[in-house]
PDB file of N, CA and C in Angstrom:
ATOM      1  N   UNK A   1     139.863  72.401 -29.636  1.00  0.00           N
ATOM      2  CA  UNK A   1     140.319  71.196 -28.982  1.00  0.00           C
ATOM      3  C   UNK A   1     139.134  70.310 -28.589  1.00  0.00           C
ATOM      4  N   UNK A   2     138.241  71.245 -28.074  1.00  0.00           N
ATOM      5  CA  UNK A   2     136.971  70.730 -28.041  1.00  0.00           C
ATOM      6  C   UNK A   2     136.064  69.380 -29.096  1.00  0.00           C
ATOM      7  N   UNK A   3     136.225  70.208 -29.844  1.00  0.00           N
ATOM      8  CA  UNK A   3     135.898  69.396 -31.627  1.00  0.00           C
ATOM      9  C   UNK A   3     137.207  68.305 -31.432  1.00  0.00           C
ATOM     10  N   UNK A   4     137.877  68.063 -31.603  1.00  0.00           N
ATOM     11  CA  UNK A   4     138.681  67.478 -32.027  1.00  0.00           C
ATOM     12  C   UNK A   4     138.211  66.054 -30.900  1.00  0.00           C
ATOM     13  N   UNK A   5     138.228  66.425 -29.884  1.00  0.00           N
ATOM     14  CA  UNK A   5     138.363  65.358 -28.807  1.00  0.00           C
ATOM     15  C   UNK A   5     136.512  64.478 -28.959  1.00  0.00           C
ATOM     16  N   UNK A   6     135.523  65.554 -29.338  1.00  0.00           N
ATOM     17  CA  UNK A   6     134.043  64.843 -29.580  1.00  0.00           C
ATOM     18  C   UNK A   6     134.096  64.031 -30.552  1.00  0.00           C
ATOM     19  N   UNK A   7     135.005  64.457 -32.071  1.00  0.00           N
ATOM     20  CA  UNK A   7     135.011  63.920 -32.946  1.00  0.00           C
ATOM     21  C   UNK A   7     135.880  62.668 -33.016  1.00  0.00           C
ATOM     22  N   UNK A   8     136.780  62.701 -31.683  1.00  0.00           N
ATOM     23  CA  UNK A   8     137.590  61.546 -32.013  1.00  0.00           C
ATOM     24  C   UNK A   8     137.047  60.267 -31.238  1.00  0.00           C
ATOM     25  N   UNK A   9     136.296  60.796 -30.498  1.00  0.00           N
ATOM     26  CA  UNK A   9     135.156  59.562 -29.549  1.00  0.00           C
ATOM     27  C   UNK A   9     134.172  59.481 -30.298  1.00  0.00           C
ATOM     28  N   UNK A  10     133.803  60.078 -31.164  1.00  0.00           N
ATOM     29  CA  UNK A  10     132.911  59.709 -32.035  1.00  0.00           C
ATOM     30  C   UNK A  10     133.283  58.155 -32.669  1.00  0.00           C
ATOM     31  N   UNK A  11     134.800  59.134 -33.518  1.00  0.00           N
ATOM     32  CA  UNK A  11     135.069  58.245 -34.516  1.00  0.00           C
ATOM     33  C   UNK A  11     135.076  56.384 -33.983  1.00  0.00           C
ATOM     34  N   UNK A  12     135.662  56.578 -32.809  1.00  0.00           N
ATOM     35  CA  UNK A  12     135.974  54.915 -31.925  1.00  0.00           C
ATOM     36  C   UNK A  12     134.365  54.763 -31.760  1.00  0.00           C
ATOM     37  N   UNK A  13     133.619  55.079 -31.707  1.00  0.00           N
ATOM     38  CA  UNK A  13     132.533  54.679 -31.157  1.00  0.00           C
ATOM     39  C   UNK A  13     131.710  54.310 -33.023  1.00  0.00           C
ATOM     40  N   UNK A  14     131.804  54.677 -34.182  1.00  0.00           N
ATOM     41  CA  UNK A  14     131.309  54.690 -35.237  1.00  0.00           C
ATOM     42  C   UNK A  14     132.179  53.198 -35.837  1.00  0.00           C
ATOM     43  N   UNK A  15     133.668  53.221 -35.356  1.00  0.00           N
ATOM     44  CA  UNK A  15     134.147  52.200 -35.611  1.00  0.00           C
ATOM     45  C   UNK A  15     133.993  51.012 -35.401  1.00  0.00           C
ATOM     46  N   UNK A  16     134.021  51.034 -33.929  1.00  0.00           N
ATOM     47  CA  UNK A  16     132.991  49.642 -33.096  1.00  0.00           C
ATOM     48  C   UNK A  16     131.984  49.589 -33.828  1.00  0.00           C
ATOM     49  N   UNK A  17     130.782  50.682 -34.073  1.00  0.00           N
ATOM     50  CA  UNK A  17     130.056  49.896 -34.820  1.00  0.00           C
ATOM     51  C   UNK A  17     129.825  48.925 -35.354  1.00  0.00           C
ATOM     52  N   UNK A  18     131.238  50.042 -36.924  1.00  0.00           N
ATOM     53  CA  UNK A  18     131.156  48.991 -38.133  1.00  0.00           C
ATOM     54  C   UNK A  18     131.824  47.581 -37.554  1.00  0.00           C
ATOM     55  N   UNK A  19     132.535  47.033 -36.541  1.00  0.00           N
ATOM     56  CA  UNK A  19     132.976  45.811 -36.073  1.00  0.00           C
ATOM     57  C   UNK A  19     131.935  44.748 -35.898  1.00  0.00           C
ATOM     58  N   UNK A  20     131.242  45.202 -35.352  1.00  0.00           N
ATOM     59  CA  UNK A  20     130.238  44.330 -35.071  1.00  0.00           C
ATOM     60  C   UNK A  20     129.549  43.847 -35.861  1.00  0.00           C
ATOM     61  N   UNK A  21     129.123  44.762 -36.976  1.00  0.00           N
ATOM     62  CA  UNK A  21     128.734  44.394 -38.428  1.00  0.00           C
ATOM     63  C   UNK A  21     129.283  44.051 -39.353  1.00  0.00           C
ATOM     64  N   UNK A  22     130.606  44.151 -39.455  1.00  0.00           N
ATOM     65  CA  UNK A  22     131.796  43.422 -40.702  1.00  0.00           C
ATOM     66  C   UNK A  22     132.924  42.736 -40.133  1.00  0.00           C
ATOM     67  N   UNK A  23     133.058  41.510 -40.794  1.00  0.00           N
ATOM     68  CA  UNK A  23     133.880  40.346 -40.238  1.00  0.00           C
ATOM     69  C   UNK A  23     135.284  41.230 -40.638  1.00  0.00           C
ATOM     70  N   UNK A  24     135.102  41.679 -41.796  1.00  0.00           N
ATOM     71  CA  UNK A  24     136.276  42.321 -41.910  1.00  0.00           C
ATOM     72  C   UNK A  24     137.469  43.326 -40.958  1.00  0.00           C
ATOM     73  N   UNK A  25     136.501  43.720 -39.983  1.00  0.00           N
ATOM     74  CA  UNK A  25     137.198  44.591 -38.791  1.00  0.00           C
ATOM     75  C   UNK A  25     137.661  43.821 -38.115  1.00  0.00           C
ATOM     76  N   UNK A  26     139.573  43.352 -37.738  1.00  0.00           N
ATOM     77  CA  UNK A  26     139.981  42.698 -36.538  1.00  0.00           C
ATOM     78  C   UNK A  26     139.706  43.459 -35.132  1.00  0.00           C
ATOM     79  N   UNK A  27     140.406  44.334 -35.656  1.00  0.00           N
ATOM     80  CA  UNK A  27     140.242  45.717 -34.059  1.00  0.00           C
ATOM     81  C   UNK A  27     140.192  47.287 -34.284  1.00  0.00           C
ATOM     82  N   UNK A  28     139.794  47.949 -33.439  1.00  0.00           N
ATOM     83  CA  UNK A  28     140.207  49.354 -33.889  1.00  0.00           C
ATOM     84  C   UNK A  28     140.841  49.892 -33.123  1.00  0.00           C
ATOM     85  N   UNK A  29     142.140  50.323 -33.244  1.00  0.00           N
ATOM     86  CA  UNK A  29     143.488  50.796 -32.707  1.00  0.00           C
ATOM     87  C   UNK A  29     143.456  52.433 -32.267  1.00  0.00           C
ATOM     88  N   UNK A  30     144.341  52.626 -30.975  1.00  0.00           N
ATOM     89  CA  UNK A  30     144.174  54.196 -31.192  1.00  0.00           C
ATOM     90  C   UNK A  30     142.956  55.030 -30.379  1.00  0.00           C
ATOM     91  N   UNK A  31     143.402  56.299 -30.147  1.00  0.00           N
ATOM     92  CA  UNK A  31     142.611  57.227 -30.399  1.00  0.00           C
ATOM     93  C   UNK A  31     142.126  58.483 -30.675  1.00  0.00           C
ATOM     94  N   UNK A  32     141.259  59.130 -30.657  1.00  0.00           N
ATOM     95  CA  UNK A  32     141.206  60.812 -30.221  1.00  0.00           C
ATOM     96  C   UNK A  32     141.446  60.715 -32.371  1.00  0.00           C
ATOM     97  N   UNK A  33     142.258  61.735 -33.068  1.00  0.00           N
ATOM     98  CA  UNK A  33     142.198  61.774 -34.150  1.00  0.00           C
ATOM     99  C   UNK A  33     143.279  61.248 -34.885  1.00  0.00           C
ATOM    100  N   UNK A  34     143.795  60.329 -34.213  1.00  0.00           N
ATOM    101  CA  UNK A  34     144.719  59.053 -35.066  1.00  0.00           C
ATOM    102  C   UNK A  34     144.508  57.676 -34.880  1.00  0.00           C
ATOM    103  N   UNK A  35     143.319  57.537 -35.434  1.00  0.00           N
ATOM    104  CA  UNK A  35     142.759  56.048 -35.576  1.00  0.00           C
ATOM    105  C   UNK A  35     143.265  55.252 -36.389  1.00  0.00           C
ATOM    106  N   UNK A  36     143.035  53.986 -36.211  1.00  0.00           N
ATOM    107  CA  UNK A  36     143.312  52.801 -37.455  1.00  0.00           C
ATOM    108  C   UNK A  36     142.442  51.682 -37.284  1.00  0.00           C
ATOM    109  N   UNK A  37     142.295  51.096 -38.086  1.00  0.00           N
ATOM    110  CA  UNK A  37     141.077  50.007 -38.050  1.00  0.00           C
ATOM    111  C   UNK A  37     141.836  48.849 -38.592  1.00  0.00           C
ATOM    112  N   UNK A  38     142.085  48.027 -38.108  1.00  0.00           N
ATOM    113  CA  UNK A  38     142.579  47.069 -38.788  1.00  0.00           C
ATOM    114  C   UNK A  38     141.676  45.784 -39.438  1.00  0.00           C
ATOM    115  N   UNK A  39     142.023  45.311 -40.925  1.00  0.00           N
ATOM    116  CA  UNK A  39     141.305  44.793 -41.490  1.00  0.00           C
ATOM    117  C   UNK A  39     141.776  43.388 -41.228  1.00  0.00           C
ATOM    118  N   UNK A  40     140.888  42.327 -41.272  1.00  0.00           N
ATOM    119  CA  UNK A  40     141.386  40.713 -41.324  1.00  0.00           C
ATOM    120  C   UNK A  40     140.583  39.976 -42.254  1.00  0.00           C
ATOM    121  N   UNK A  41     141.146  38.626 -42.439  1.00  0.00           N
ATOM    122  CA  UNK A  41     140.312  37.750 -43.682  1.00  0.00           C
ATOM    123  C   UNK A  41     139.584  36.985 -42.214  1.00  0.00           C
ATOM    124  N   UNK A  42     140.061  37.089 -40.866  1.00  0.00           N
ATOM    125  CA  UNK A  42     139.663  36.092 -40.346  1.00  0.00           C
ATOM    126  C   UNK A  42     140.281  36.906 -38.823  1.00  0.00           C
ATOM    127  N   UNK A  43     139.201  37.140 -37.734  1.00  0.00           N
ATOM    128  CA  UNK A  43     139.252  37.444 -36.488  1.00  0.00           C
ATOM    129  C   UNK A  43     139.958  36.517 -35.625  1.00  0.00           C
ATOM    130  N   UNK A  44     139.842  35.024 -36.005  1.00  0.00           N
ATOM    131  CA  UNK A  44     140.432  34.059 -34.801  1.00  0.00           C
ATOM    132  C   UNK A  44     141.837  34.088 -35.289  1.00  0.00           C
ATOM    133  N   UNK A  45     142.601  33.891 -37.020  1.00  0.00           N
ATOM    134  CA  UNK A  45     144.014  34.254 -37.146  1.00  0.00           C
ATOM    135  C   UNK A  45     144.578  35.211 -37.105  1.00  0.00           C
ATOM    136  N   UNK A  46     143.821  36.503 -37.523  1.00  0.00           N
ATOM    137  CA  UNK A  46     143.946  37.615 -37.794  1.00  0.00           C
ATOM    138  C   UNK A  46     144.531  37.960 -39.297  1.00  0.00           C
ATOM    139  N   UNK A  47     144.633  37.159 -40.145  1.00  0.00           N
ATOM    140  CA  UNK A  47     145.357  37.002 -41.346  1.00  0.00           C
ATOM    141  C   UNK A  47     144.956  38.399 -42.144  1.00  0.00           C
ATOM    142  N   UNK A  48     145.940  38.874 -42.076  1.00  0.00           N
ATOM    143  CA  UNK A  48     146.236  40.550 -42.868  1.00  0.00           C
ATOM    144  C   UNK A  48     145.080  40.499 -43.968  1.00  0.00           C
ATOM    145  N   UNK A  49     144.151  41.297 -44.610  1.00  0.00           N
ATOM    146  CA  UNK A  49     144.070  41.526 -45.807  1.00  0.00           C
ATOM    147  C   UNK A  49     144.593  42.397 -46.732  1.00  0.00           C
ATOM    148  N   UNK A  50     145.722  42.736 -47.047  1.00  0.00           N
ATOM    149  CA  UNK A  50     146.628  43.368 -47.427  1.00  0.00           C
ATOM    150  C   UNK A  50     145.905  44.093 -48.767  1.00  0.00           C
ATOM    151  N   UNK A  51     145.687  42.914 -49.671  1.00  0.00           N
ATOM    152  CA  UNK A  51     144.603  43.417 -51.392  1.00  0.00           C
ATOM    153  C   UNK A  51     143.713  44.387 -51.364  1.00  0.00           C
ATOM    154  N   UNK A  52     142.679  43.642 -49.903  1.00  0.00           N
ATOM    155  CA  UNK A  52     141.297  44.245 -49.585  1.00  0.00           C
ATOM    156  C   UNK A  52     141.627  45.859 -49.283  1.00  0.00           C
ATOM    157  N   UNK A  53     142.551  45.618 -48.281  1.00  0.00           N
ATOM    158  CA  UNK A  53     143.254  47.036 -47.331  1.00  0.00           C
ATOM    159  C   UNK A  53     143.315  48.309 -48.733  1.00  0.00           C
ATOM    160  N   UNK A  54     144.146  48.266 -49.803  1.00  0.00           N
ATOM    161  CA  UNK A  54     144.623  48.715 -50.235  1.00  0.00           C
ATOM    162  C   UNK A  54     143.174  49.076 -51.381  1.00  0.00           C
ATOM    163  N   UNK A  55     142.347  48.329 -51.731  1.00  0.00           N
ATOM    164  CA  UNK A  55     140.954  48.198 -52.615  1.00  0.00           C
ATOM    165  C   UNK A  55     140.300  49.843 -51.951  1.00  0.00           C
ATOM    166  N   UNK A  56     140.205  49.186 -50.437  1.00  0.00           N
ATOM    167  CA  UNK A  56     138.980  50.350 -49.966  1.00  0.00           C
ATOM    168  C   UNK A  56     139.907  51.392 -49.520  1.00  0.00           C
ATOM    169  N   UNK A  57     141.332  51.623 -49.574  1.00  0.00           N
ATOM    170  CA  UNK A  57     141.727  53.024 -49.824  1.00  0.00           C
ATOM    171  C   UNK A  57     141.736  53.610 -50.807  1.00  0.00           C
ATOM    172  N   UNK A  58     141.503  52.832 -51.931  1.00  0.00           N
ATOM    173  CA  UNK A  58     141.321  53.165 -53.515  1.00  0.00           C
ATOM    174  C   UNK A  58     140.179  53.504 -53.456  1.00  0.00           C
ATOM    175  N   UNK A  59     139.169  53.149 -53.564  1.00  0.00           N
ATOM    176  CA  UNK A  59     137.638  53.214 -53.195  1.00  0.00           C
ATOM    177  C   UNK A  59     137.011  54.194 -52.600  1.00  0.00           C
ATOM    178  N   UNK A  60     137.749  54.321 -51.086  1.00  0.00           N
ATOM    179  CA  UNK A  60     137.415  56.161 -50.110  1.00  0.00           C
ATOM    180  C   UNK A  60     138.066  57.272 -51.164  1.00  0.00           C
ATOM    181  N   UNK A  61     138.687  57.476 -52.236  1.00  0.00           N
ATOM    182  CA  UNK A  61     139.121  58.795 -52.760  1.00  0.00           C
ATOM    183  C   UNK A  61     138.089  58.698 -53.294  1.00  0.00           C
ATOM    184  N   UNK A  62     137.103  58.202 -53.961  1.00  0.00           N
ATOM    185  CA  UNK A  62     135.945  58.408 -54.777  1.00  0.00           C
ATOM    186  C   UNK A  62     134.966  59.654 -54.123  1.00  0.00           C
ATOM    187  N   UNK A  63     134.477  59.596 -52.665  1.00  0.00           N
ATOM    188  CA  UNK A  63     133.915  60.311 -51.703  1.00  0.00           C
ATOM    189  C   UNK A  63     134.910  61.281 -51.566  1.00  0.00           C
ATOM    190  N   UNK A  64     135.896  61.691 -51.333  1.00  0.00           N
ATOM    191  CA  UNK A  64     136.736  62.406 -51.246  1.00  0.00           C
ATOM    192  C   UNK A  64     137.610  61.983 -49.891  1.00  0.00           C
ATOM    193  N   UNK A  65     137.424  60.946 -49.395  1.00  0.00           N
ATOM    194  CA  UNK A  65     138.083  60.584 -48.220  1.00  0.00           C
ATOM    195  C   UNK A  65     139.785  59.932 -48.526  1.00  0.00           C
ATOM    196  N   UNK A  66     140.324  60.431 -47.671  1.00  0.00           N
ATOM    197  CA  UNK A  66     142.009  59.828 -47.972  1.00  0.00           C
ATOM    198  C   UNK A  66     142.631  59.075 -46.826  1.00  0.00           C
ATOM    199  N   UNK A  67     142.734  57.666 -46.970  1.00  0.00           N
ATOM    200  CA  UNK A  67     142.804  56.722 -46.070  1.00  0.00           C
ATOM    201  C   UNK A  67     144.383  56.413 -46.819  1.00  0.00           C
ATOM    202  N   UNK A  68     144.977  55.416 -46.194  1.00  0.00           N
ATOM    203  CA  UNK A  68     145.942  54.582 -46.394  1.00  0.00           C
ATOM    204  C   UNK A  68     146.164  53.182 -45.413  1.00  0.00           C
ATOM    205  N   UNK A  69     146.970  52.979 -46.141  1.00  0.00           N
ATOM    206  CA  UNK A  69     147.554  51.779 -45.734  1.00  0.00           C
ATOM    207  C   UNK A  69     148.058  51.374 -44.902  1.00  0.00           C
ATOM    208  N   UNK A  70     148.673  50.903 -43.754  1.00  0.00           N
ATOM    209  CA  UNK A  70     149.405  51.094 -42.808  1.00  0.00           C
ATOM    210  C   UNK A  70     149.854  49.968 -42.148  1.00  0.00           C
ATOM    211  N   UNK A  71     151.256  49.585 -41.091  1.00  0.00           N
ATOM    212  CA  UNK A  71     151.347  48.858 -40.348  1.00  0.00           C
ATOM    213  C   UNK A  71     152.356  47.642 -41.240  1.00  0.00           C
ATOM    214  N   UNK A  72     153.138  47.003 -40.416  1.00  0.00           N
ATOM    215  CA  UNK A  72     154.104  46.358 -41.821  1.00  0.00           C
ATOM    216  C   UNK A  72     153.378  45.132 -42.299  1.00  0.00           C
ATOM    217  N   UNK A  73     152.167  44.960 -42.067  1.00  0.00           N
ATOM    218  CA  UNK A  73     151.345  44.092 -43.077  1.00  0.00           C
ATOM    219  C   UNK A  73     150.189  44.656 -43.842  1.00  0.00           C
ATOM    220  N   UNK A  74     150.236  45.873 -43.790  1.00  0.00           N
ATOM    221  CA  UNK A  74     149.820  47.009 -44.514  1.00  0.00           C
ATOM    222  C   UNK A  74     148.072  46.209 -44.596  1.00  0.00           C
ATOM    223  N   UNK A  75     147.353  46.452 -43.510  1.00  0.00           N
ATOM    224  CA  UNK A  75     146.418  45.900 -43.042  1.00  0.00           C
ATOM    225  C   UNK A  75     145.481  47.261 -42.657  1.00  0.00           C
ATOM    226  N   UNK A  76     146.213  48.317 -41.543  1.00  0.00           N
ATOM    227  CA  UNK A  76     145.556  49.157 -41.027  1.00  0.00           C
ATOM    228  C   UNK A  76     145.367  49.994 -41.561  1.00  0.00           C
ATOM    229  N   UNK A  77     143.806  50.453 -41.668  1.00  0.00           N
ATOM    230  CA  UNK A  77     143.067  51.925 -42.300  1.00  0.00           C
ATOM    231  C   UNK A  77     143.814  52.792 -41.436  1.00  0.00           C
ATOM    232  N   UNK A  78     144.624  53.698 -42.208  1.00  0.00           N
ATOM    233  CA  UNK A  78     144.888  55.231 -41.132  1.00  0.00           C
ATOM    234  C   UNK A  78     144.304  56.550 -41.883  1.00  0.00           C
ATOM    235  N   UNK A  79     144.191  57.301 -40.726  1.00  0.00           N
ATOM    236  CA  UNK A  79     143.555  58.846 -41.437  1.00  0.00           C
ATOM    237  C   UNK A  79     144.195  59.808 -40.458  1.00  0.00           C
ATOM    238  N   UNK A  80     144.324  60.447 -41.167  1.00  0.00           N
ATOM    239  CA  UNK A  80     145.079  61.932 -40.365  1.00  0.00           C
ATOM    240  C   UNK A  80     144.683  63.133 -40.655  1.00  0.00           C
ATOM    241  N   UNK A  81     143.251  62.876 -40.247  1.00  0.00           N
ATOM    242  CA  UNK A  81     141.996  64.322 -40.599  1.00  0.00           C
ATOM    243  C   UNK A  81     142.373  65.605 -39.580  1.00  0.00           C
ATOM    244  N   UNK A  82     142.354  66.890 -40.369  1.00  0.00           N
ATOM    245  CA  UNK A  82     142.508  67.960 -38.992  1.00  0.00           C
ATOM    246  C   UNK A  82     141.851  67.938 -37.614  1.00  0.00           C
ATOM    247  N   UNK A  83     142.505  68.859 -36.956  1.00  0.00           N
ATOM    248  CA  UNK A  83     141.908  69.422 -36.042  1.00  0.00           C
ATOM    249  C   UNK A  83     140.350  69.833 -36.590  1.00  0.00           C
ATOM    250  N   UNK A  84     140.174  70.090 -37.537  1.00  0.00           N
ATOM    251  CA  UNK A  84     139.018  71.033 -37.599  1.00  0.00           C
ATOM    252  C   UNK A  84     137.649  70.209 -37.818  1.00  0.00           C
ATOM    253  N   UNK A  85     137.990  68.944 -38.155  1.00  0.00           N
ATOM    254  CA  UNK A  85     137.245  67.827 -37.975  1.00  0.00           C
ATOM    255  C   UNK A  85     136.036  67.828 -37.471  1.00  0.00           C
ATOM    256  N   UNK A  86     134.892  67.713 -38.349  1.00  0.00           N
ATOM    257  CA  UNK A  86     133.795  67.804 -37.617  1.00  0.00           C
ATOM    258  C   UNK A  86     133.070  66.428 -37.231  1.00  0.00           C
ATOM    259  N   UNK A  87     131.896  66.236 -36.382  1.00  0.00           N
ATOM    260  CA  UNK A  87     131.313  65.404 -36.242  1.00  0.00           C
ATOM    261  C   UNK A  87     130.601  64.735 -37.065  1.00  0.00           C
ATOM    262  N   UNK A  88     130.601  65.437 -37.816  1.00  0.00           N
ATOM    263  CA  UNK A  88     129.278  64.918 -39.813  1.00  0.00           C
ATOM    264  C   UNK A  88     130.535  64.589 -40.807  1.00  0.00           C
ATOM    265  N   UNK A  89     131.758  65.234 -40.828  1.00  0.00           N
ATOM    266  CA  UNK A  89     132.681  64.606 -41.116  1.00  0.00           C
ATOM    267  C   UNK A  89     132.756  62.693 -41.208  1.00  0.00           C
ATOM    268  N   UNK A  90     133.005  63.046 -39.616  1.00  0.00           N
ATOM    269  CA  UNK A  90     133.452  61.811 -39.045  1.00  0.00           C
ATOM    270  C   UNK A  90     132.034  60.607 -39.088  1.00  0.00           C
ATOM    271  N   UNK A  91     130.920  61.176 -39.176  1.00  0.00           N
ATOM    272  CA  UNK A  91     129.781  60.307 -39.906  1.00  0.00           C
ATOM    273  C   UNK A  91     130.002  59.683 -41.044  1.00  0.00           C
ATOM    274  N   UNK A  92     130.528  61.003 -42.351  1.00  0.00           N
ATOM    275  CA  UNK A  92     130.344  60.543 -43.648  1.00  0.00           C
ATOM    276  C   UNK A  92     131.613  59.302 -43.583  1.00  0.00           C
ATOM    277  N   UNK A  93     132.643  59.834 -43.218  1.00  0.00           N
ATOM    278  CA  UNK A  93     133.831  58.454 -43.229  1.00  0.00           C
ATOM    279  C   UNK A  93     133.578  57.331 -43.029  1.00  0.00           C
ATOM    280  N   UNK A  94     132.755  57.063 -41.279  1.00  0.00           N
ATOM    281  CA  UNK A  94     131.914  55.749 -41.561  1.00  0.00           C
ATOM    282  C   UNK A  94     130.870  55.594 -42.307  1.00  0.00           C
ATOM    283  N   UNK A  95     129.595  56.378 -42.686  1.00  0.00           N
ATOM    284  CA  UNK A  95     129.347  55.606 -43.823  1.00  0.00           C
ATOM    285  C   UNK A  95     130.025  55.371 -45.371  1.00  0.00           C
ATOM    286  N   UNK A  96     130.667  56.086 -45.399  1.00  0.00           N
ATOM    287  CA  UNK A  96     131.890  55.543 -46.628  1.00  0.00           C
ATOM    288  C   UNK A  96     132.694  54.058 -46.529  1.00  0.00           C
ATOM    289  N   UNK A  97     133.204  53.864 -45.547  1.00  0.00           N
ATOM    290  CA  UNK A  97     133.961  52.818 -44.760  1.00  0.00           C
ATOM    291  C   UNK A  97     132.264  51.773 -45.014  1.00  0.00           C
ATOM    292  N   UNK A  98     131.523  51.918 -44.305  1.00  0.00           N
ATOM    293  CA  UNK A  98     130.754  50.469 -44.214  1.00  0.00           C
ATOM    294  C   UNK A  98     130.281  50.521 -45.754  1.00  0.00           C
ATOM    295  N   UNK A  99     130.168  51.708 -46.428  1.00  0.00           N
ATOM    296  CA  UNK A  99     129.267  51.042 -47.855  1.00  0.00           C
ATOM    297  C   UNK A  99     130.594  49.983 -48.210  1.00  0.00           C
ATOM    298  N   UNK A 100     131.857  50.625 -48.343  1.00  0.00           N
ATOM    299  CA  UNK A 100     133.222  49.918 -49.422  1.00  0.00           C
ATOM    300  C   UNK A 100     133.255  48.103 -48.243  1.00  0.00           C
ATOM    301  N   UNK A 101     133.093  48.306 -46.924  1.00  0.00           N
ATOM    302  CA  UNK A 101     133.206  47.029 -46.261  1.00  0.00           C
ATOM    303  C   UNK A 101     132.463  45.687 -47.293  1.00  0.00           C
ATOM    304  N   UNK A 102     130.979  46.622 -47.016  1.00  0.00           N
ATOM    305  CA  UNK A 102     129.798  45.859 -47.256  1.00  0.00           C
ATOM    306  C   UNK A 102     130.197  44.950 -49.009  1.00  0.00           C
ATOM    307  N   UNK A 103     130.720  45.958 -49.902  1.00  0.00           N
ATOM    308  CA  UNK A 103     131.197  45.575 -51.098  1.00  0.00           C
ATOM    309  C   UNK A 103     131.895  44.623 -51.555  1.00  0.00           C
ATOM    310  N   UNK A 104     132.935  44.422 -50.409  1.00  0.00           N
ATOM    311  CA  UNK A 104     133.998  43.111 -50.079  1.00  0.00           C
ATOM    312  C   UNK A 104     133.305  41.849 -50.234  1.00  0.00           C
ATOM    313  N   UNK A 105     132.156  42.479 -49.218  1.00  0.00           N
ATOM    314  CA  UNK A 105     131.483  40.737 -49.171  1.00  0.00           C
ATOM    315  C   UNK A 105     131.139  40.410 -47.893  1.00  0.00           C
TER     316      UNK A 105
END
């Protein structure tokens, strides 16, 4: 339980990160080990990227990561990694996540 709860403050804290560095992050939703990140073309409308969304869940199976789609504008990154979840885990995801961001543009 331990793990689970380091790794899931990790993960919000790796997420913010990538926010700050990609326009693409509206917000990051959630916590503990059911996160979502929601993607935008634009922070002040929030205008879904629905294409993009669906690109870099295509993109994370390459690494072996399994993201989806989510939310009825199918905008939000979701993951539903175990309990067993480690902290280097939850590293490699964000750097997986910012290389495919960075790719967008």
């Amino acid at each position: 339980m331990e793990r689970a709860v380091r790794a899931g403050t990790r993960f919000t804290e790796l997420m913010q990160e990538l926010q700050a560095r990609h326009v693409w992050i509206g917000a990051v939703h959630g916590s503990g080990l059911y996160p979502g990140v929601e993607l935008v073309r634009d922070r002040e409308t929030l205008e879904p990227t629905t294409e993009e969304t669906a690109l870099v869940c295509e993109r994370m199976l390459h690494p072996g990561i399994i993201v989806q789609p989510a939310s009825e504008r199918q905008n939000v990154l979701k993951s539903k990694p175990p309990t067993t979840i480690t902290e280097f885990d939850v590293e490699a995801f964000a750097q997986a996540l910012d290389v495919e961001l960075a790719r967008l543009g």
